[in-house]
Protein backbone atom coordinates (compact mmCIF):
# COMPACT_ATOMS: atom_id res chain seq x y z
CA UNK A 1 11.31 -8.81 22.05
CA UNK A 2 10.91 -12.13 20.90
CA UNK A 3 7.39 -12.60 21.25
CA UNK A 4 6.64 -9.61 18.80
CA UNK A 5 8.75 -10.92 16.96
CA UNK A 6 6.69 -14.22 17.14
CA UNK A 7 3.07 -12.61 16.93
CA UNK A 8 4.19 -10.33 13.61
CA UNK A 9 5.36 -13.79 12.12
CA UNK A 10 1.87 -15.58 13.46
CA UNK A 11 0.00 -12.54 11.82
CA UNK A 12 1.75 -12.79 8.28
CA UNK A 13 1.05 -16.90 8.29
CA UNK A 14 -2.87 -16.15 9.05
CA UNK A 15 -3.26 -13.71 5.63
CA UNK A 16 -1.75 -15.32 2.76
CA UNK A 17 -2.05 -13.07 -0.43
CA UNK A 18 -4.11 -14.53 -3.05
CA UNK A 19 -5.83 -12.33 -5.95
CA UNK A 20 -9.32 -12.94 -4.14
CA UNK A 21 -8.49 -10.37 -1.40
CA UNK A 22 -6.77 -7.89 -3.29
CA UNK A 23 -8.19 -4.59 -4.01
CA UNK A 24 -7.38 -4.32 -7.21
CA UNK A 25 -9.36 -7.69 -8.18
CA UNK A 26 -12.82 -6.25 -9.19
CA UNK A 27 -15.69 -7.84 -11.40
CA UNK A 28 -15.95 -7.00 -15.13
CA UNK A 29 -19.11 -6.73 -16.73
CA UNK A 30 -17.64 -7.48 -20.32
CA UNK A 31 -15.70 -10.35 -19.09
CA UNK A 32 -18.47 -11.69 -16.65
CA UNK A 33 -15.77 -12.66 -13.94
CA UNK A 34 -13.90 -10.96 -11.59
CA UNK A 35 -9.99 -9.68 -13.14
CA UNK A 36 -7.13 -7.91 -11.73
CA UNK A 37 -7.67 -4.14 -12.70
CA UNK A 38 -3.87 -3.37 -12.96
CA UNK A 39 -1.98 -3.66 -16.17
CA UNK A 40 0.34 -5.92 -15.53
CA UNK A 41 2.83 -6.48 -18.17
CA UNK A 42 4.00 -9.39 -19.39
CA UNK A 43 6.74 -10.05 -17.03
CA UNK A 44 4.92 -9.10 -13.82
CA UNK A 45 2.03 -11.48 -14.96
CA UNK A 46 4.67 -14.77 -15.57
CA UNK A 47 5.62 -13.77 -12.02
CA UNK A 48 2.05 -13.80 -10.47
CA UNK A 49 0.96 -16.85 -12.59
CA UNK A 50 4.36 -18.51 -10.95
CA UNK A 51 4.60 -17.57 -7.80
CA UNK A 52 1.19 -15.90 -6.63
CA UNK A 53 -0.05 -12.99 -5.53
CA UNK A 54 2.68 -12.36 -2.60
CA UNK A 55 5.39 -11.60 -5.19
CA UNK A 56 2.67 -9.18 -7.09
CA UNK A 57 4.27 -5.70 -6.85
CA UNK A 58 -0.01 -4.46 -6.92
CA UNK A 59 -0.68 -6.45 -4.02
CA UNK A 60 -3.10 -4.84 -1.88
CA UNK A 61 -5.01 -6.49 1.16
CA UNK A 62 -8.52 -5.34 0.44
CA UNK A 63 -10.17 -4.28 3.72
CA UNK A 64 -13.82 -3.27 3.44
CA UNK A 65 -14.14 -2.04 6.69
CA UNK A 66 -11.22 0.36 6.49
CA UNK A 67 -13.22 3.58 5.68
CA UNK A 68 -15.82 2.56 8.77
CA UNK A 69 -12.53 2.49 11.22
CA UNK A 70 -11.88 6.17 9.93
CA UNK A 71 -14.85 7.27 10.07
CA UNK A 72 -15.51 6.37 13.75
């Protein structure tokens, strides 16, 4: 029991949620840089801005190979 307990806490130290691998953060042609496409408000963007993307309610890991593990 313990070492699951051990390898789930490993796992959540290796991905650390930053904007950058959210699926939500997507390039902008009018802005020329990449932006978060959710519309945060106010308070949810203080929090972000404070505390970084783990205490984004959005938060998505973005995992491009996702739809090739469903399709196979």
């Amino acid at each position: 029991m313990e070492k699951k307990e051990k390898k789930k806490q490993e796992k959540k130290q290796k991905i650390k949620p930053d904007c950058e691998t959210c699926q939500y953060y997507d390039f902008d042609d009018e802005y020329g840089d990449y932006i978060c496409s959710q519309m945060l408000d106010e308070d949810e963007m203080v929090r972000v801005m404070e505390y970084g993307a783990a205490d984004c309610p959005y938060y998505r890991f973005y995992d491009e190979y996702m739809m090739v593990r469903k399709q196979n």
